[in-house]
C-alpha atoms as a PDB file:
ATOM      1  CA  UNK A   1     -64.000-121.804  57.595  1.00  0.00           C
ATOM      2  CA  UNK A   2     -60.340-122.965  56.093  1.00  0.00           C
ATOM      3  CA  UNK A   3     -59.061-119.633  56.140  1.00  0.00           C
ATOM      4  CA  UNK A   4     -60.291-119.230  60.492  1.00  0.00           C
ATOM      5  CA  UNK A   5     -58.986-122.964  61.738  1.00  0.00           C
ATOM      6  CA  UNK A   6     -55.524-121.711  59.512  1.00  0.00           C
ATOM      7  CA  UNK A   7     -55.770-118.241  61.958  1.00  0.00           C
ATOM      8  CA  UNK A   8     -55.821-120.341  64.572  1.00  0.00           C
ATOM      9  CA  UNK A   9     -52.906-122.607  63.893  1.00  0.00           C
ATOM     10  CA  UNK A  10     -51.012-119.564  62.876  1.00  0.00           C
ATOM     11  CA  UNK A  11     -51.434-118.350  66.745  1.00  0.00           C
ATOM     12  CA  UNK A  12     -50.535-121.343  67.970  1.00  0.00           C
ATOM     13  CA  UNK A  13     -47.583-121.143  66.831  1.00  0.00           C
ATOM     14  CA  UNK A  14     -46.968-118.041  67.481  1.00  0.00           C
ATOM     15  CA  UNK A  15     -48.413-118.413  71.385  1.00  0.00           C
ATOM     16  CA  UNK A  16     -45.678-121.589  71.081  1.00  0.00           C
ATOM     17  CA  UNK A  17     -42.534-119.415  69.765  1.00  0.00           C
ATOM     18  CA  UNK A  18     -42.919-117.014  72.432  1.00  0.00           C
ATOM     19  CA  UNK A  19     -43.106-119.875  75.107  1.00  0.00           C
ATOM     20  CA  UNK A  20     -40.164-120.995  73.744  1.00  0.00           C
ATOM     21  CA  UNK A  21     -37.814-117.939  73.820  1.00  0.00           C
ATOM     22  CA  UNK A  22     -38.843-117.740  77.503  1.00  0.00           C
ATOM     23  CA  UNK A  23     -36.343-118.151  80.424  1.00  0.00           C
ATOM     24  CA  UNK A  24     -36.080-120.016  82.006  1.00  0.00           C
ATOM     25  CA  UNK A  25     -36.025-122.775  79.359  1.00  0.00           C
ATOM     26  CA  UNK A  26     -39.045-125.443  79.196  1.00  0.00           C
ATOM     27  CA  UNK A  27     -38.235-129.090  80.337  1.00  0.00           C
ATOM     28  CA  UNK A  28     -38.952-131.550  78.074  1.00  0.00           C
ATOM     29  CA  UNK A  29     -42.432-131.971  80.222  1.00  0.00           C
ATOM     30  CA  UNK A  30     -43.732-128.825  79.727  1.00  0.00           C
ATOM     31  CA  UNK A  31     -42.586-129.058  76.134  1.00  0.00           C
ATOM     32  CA  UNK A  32     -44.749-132.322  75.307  1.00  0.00           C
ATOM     33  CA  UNK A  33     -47.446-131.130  77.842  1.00  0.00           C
ATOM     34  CA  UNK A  34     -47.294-127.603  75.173  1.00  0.00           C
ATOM     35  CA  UNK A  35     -47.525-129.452  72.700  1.00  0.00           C
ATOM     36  CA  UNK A  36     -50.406-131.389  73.746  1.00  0.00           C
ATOM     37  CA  UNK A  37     -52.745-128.896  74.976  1.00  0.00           C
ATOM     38  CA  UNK A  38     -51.959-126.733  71.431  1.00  0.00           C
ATOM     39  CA  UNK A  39     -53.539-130.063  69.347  1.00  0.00           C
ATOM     40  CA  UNK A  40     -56.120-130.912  71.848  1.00  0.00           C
ATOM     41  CA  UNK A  41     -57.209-127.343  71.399  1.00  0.00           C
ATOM     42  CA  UNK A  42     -57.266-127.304  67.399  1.00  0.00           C
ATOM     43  CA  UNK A  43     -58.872-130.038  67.429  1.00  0.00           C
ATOM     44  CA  UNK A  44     -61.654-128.989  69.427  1.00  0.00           C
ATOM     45  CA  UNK A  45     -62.180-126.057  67.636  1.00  0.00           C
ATOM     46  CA  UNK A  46     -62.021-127.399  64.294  1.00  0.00           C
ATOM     47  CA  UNK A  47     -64.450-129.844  65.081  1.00  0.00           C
ATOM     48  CA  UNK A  48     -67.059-127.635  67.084  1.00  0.00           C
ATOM     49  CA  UNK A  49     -66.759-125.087  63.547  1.00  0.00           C
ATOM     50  CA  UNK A  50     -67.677-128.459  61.626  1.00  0.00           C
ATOM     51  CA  UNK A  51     -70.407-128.656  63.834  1.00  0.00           C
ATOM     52  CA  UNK A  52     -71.995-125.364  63.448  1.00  0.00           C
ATOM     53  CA  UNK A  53     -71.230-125.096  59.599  1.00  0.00           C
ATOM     54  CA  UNK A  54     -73.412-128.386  58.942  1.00  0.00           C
ATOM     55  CA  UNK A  55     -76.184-127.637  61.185  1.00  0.00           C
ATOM     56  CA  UNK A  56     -76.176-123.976  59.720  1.00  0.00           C
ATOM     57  CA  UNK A  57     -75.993-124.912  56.391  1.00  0.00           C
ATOM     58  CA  UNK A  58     -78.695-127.787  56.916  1.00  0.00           C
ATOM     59  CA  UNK A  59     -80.640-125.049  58.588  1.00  0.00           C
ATOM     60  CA  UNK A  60     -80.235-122.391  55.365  1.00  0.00           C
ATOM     61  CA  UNK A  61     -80.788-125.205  53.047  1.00  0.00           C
ATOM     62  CA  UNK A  62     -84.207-126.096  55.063  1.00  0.00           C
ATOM     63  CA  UNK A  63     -85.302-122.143  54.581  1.00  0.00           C
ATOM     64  CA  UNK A  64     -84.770-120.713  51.622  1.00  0.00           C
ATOM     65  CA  UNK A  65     -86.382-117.100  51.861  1.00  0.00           C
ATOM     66  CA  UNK A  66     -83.723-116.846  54.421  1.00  0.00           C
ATOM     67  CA  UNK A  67     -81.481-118.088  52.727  1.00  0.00           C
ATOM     68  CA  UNK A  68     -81.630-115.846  49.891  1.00  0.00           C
ATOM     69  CA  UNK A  69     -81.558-112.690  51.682  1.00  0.00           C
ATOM     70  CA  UNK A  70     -79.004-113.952  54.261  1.00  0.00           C
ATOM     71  CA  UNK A  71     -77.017-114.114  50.456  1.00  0.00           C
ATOM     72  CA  UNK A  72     -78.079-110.521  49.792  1.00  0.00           C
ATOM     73  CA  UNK A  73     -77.136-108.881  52.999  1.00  0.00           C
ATOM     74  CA  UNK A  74     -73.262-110.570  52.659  1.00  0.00           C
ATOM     75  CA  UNK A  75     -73.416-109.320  49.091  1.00  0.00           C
ATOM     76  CA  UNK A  76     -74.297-105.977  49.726  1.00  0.00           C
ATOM     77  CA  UNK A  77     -72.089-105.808  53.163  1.00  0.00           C
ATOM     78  CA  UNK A  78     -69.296-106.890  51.033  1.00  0.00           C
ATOM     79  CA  UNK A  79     -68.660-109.828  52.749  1.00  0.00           C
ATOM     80  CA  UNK A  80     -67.823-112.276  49.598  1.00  0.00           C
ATOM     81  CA  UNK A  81     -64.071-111.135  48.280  1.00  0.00           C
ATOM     82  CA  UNK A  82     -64.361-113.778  45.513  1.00  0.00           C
ATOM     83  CA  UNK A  83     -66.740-114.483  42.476  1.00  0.00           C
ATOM     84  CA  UNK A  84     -66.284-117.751  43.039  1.00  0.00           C
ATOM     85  CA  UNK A  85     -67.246-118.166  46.948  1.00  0.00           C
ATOM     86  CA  UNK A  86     -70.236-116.177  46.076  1.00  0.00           C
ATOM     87  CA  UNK A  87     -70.788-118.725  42.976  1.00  0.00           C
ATOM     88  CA  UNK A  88     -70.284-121.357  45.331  1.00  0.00           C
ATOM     89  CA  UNK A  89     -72.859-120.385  47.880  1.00  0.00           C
ATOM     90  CA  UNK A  90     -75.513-119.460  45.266  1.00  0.00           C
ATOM     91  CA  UNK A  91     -75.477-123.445  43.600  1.00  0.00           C
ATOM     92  CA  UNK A  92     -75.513-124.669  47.512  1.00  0.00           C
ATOM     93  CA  UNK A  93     -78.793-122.811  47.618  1.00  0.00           C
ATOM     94  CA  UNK A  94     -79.546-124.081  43.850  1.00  0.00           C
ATOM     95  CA  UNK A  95     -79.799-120.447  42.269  1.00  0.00           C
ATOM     96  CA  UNK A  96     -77.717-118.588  39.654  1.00  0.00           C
ATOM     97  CA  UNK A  97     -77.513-114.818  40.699  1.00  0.00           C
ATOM     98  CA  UNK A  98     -78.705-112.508  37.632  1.00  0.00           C
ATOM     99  CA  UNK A  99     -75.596-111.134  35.603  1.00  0.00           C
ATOM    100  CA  UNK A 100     -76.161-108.780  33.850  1.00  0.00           C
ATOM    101  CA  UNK A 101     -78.167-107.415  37.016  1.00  0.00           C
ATOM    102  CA  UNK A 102     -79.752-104.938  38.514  1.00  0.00           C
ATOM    103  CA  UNK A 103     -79.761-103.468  42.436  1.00  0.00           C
ATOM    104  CA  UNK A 104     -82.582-101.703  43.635  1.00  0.00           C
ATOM    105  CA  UNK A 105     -82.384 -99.853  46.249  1.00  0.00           C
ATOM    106  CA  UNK A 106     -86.092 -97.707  47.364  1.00  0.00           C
ATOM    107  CA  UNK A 107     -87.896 -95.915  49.897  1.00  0.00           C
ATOM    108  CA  UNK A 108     -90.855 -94.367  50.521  1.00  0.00           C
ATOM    109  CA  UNK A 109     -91.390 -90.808  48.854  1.00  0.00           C
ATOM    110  CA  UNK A 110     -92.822 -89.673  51.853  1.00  0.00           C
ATOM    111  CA  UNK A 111     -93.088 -90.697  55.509  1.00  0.00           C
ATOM    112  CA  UNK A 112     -96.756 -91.897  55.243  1.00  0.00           C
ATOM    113  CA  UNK A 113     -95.729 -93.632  52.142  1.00  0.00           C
ATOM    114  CA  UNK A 114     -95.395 -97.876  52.264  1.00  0.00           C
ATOM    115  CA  UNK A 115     -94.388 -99.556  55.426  1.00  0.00           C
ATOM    116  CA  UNK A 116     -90.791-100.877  54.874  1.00  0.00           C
ATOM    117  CA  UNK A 117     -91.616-104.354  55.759  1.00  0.00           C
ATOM    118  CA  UNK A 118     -90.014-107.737  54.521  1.00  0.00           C
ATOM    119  CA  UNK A 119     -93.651-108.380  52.525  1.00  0.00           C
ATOM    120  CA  UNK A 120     -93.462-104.749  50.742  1.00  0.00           C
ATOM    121  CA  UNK A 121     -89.947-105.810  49.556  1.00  0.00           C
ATOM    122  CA  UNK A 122     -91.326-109.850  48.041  1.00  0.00           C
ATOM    123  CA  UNK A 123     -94.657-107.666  47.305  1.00  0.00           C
ATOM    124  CA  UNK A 124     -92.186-105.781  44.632  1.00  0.00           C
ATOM    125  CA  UNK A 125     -90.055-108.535  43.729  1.00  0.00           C
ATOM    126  CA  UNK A 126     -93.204-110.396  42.591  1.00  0.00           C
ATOM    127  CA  UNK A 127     -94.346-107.053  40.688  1.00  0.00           C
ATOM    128  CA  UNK A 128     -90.869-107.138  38.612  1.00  0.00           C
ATOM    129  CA  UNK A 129     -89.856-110.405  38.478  1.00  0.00           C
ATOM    130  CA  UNK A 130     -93.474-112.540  38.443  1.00  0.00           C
ATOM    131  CA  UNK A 131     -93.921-115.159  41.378  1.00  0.00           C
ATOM    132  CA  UNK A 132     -91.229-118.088  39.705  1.00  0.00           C
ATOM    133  CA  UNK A 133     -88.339-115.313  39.560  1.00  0.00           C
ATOM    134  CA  UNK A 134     -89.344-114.040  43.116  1.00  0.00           C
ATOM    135  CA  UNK A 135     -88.168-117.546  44.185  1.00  0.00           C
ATOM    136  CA  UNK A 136     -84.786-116.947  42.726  1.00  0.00           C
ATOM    137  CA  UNK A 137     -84.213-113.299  43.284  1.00  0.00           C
ATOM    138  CA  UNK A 138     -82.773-112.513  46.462  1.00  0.00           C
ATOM    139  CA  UNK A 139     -84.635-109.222  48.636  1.00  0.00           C
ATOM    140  CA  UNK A 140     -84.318-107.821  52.120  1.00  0.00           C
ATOM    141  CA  UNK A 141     -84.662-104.809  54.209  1.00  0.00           C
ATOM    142  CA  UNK A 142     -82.080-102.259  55.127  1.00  0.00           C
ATOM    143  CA  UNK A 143     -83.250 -99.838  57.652  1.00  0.00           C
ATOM    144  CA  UNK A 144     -85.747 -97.584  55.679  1.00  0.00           C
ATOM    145  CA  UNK A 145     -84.995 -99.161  52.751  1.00  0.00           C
ATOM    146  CA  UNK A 146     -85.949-102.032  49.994  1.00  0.00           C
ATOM    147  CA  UNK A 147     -82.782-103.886  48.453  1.00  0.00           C
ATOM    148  CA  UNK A 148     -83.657-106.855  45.711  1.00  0.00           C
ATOM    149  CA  UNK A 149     -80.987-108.221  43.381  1.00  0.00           C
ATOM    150  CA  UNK A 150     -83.169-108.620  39.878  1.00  0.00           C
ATOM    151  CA  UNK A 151     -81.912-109.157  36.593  1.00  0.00           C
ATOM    152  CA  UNK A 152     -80.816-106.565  34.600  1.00  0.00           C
ATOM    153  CA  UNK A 153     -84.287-106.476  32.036  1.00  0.00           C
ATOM    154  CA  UNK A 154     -86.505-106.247  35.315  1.00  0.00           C
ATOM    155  CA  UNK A 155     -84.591-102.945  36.070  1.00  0.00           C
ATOM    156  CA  UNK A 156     -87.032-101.282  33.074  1.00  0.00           C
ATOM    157  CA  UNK A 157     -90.337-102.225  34.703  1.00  0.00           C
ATOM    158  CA  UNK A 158     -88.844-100.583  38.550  1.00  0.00           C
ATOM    159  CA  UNK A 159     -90.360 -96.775  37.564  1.00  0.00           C
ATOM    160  CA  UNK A 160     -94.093 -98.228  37.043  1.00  0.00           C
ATOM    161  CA  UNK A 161     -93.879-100.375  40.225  1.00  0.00           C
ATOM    162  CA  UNK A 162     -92.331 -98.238  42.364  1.00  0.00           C
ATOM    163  CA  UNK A 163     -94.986 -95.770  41.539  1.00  0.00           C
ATOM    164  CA  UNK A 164     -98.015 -97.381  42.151  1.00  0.00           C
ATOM    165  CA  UNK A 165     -96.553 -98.118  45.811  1.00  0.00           C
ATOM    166  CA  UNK A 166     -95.469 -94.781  46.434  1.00  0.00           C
ATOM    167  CA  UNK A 167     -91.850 -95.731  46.090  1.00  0.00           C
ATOM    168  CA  UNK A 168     -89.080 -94.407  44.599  1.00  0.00           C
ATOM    169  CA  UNK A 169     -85.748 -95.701  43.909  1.00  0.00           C
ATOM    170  CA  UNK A 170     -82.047 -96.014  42.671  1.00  0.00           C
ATOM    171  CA  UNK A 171     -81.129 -99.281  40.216  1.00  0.00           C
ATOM    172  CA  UNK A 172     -77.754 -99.864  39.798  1.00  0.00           C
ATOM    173  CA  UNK A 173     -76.544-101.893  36.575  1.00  0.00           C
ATOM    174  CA  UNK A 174     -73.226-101.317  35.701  1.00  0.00           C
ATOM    175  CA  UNK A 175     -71.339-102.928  38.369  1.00  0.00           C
ATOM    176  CA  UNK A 176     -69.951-106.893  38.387  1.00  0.00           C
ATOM    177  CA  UNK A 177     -71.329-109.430  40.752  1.00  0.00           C
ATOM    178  CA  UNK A 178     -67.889-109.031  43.135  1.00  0.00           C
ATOM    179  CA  UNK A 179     -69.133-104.978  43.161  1.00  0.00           C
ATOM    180  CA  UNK A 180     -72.657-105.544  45.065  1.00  0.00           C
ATOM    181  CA  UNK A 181     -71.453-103.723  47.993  1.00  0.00           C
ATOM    182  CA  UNK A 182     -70.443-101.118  45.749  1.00  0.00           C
ATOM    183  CA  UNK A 183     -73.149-100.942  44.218  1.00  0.00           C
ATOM    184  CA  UNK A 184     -75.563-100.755  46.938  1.00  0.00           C
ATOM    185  CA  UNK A 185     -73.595 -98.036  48.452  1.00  0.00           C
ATOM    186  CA  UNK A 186     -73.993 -95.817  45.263  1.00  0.00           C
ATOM    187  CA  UNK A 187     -77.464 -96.389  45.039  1.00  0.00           C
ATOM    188  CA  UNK A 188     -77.906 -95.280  49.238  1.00  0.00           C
ATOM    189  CA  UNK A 189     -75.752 -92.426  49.036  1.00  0.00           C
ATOM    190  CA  UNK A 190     -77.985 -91.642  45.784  1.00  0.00           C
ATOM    191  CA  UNK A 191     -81.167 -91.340  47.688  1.00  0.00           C
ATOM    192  CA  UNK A 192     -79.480 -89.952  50.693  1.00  0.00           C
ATOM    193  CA  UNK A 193     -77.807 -86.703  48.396  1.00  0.00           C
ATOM    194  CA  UNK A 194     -80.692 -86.478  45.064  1.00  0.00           C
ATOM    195  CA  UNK A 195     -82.707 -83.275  45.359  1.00  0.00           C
ATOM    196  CA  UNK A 196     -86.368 -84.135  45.376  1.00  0.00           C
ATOM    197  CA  UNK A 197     -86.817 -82.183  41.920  1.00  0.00           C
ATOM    198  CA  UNK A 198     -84.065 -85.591  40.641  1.00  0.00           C
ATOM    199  CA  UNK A 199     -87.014 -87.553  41.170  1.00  0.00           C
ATOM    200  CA  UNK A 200     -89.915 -88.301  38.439  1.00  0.00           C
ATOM    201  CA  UNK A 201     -92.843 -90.694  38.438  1.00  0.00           C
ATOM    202  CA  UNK A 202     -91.480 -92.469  35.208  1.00  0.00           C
ATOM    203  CA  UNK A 203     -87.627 -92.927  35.880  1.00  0.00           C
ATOM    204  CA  UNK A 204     -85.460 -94.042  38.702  1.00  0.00           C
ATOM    205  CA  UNK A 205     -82.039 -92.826  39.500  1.00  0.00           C
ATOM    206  CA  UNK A 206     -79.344 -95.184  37.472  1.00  0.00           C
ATOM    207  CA  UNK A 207     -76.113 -95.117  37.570  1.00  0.00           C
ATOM    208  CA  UNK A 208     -75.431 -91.937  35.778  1.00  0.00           C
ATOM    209  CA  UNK A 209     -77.554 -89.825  38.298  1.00  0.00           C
ATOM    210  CA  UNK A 210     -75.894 -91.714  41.418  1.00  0.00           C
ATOM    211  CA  UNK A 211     -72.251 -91.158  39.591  1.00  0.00           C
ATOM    212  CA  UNK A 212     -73.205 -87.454  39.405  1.00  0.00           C
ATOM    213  CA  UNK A 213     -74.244 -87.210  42.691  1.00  0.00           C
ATOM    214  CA  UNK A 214     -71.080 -88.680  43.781  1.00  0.00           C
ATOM    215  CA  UNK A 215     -68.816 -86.191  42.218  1.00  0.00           C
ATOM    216  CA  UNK A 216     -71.446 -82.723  43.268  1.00  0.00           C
ATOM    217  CA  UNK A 217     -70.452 -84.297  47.019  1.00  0.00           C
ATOM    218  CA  UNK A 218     -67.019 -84.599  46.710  1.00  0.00           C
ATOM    219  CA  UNK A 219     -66.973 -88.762  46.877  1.00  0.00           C
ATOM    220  CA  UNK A 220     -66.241 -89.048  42.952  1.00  0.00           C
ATOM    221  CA  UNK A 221     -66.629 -93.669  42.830  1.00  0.00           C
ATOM    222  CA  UNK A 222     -65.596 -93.422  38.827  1.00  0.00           C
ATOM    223  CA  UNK A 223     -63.236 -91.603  36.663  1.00  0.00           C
ATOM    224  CA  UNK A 224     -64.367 -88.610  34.587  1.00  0.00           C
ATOM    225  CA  UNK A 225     -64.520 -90.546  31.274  1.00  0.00           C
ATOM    226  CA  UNK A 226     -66.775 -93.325  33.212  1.00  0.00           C
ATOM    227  CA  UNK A 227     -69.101 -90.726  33.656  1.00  0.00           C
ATOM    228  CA  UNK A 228     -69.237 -89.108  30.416  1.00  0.00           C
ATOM    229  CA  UNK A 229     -69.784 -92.089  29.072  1.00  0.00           C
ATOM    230  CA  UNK A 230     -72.679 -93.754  31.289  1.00  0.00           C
ATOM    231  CA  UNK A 231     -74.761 -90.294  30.398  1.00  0.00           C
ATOM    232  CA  UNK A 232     -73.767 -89.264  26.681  1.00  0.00           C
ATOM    233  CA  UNK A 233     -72.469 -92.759  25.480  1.00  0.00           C
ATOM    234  CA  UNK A 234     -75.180 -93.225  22.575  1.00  0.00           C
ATOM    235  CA  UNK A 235     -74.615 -89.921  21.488  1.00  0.00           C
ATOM    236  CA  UNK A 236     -71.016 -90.497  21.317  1.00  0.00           C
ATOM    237  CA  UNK A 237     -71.114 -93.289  18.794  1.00  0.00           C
ATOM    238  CA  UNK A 238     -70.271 -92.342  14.838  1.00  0.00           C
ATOM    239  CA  UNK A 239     -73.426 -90.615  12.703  1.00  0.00           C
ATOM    240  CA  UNK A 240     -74.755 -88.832  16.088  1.00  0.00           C
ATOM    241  CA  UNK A 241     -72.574 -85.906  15.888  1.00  0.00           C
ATOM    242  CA  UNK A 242     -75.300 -83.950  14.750  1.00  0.00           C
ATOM    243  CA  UNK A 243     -76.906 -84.903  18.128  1.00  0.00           C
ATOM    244  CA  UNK A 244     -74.212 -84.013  20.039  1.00  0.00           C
ATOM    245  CA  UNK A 245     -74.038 -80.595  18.469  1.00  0.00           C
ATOM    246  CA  UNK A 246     -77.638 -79.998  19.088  1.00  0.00           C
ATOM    247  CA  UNK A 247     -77.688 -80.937  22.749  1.00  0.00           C
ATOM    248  CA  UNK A 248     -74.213 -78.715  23.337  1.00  0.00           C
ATOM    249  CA  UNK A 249     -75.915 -75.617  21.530  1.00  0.00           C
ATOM    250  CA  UNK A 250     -79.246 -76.309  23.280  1.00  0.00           C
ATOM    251  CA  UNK A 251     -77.255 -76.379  27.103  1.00  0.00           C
ATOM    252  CA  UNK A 252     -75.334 -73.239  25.803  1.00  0.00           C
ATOM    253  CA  UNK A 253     -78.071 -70.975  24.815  1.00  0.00           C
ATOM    254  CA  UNK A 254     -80.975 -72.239  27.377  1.00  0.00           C
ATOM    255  CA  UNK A 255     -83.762 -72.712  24.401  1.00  0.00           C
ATOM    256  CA  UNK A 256     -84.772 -74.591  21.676  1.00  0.00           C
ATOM    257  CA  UNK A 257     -85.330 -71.329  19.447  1.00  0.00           C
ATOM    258  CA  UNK A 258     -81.725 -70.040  20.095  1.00  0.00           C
ATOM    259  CA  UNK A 259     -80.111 -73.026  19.101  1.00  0.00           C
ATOM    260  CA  UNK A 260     -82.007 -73.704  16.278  1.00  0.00           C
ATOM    261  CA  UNK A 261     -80.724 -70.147  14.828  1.00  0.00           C
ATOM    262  CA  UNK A 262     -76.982 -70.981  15.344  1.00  0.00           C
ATOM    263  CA  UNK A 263     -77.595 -74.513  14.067  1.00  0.00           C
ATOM    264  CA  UNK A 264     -79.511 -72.625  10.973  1.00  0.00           C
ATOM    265  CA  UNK A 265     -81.855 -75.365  11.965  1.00  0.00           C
ATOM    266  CA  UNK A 266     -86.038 -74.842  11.968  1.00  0.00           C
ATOM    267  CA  UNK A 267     -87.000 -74.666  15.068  1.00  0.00           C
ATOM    268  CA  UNK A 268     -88.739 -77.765  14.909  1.00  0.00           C
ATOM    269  CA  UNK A 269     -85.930 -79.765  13.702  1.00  0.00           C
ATOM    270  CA  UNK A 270     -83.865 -78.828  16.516  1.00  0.00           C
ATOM    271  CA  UNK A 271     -86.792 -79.949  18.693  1.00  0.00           C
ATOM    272  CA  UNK A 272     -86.930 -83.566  16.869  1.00  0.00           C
ATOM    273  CA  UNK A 273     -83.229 -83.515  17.568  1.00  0.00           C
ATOM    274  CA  UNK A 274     -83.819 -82.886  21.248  1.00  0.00           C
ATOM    275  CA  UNK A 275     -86.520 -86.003  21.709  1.00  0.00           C
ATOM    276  CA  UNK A 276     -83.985 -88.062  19.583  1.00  0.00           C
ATOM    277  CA  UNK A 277     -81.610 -87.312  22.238  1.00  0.00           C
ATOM    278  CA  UNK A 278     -84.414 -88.170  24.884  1.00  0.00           C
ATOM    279  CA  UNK A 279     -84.660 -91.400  23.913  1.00  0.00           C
ATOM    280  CA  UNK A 280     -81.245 -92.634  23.166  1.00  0.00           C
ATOM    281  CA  UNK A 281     -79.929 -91.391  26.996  1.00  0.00           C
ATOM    282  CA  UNK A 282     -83.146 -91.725  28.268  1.00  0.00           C
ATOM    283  CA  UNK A 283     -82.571 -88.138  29.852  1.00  0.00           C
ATOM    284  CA  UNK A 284     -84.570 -85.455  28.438  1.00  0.00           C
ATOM    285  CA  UNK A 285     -82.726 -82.147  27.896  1.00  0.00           C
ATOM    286  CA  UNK A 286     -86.137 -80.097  28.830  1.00  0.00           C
ATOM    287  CA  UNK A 287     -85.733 -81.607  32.405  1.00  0.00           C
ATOM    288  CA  UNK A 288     -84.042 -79.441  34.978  1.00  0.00           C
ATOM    289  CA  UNK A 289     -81.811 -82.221  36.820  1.00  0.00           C
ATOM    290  CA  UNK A 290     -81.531 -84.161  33.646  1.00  0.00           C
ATOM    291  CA  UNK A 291     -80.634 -81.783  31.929  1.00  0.00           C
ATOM    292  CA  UNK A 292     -78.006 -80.950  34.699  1.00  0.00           C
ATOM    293  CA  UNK A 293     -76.455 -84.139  34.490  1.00  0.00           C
ATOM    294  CA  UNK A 294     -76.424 -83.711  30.529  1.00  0.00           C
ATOM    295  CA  UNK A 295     -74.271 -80.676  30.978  1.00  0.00           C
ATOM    296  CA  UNK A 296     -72.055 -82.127  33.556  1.00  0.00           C
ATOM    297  CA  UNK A 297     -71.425 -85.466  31.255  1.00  0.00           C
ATOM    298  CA  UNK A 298     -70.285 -83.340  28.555  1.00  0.00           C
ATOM    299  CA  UNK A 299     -68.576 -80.950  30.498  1.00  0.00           C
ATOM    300  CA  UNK A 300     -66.252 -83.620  31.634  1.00  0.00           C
ATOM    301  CA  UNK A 301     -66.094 -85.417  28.420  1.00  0.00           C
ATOM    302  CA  UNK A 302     -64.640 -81.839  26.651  1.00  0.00           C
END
């Protein structure tokens, strides 16, 4: 509200300057009369916006299922520039906004799937979050779509949930609280772009998948070494170099077998190695668009 009363006193003065540099000349009349009208006016709109702030806020502050997802559809419009307005807003409405979090964005996996409604979307929050966090975690409805704000560890329980509703989904965890609307446009243009086969009962799309997807349409949101590090970053770290090897050789020669021979490895080893690398990236190698983005990760990251 500051920053729109200073817009208008900027024109004003502006509106006044070019009455000023007119000819002929104003009289001292017309000059006080000017200068009147110009305060009368500020006045009266600073004090109707004073107006409609209380009785909006008192009106927020009386709701607060509005309230919340009033918050979420600024946040994920991107219309809060500052961590601290959206700080602000968030103890008006006596809530601290999850950080680390986690945005999910889902849909139905087909058309006859779950009705997009505003009680699907608290039906899930309450699923991830239990009923006291659903009264804290902000949710709404964009077009076909489910948007709720959840902190980070609810993220993990999204593929199960999502499931059993016939969702599925895009969560979104590596982005700060002034990034929502960066965030949330990641995880659409995920869902818009992912070839069905990038979808599995027991995972979402994170950020890795949404990153790749980004770059495969020409929109790359991250630099290269971002990338490489959301997907292969565990395997990255010191000791794991045997892991690395074994997923490069594995991508190379297409089987488990055939990079177990130029490893000199058993076979079975190799496979170990392989469910190791599973469950530190949570991608599994064996998977055709996981093991895609596997490929792509370390493509860039060589």
């Amino acid at each position: 509200m500051p920053a729109v009363l200073r817009a208008y006193r900027v024109a004003a003065t502006v509106l006044t300057d070019e009455i000023a540099a007119a000819r002929p000349p104003l009289g001292a009349p017309d000059a006080f009369a000017l200068t009147r009208m110009a305060l009368t006016t500020l006045d009266t709109l600073a004090e109707e916006m004073a107006t409609a702030y209380t009785a909006t806020s008192e009106d927020l502050a009386g709701d607060r299922d509005r309230a919340l997802r009033l918050l979420l559809d600024d946040l994920i419009t991107g219309r809060h520039a500052s961590i601290g307005a959206l700080t602000d807003r968030a103890a008006r409405l006596g809530v601290q906004l999850p950080d680390p979090y986690c945005l999910l964005v889902a849909e139905p996996t087909d058309a006859a799937g779950t009705a997009v409604t505003r009680e699907a979307a608290l039906g899930l929050l309450v699923a991830l979050v239990g009923s006291g966090g659903a009264g804290t975690s902000p949710a709404t409805v964009r077009g076909s779509r489910l948007v709720l704000l959840l902190p980070a560890a609810a993220g993990e329980r999204a593929p199960q949930a999502l499931h059993e509703r016939g969702l599925r989904g895009c969560a979104i965890s590596g982005e700060s609280l002034d990034r929502i609307a960066v965030a949330y446009r990641l995880a659409a243009d995920a869902l818009d772009t992912a070839p069905a086969h990038a979808h599995h009962p027991t995972r979402v799309l994170t950020d890795g998948d949404a990153q790749v997807l980004a770059l495969l349409g020409g929109r790359p949101t991250a630099p290269p070494e971002h990338l490489s590090g959301l997907i292969l970053g565990p395997l990255t770290q010191p000791g794991r170099h045997h892991l690395m090897a074994a997923l490069t050789t594995y991508l190379d020669t297409g089987s488990a077998n055939a990079a177990a021979r130029r490893l000199g490895l058993h076979p079975q080893s190799l496979r170990y190695r392989l469910r190791r690398i599973a469950d530190l990236t949570h991608r599994d190698p064996r998977d055709p668009w996981q093991r895609l983005t596997l490929d792509i990760a370390r493509t860039i990251g060589h």
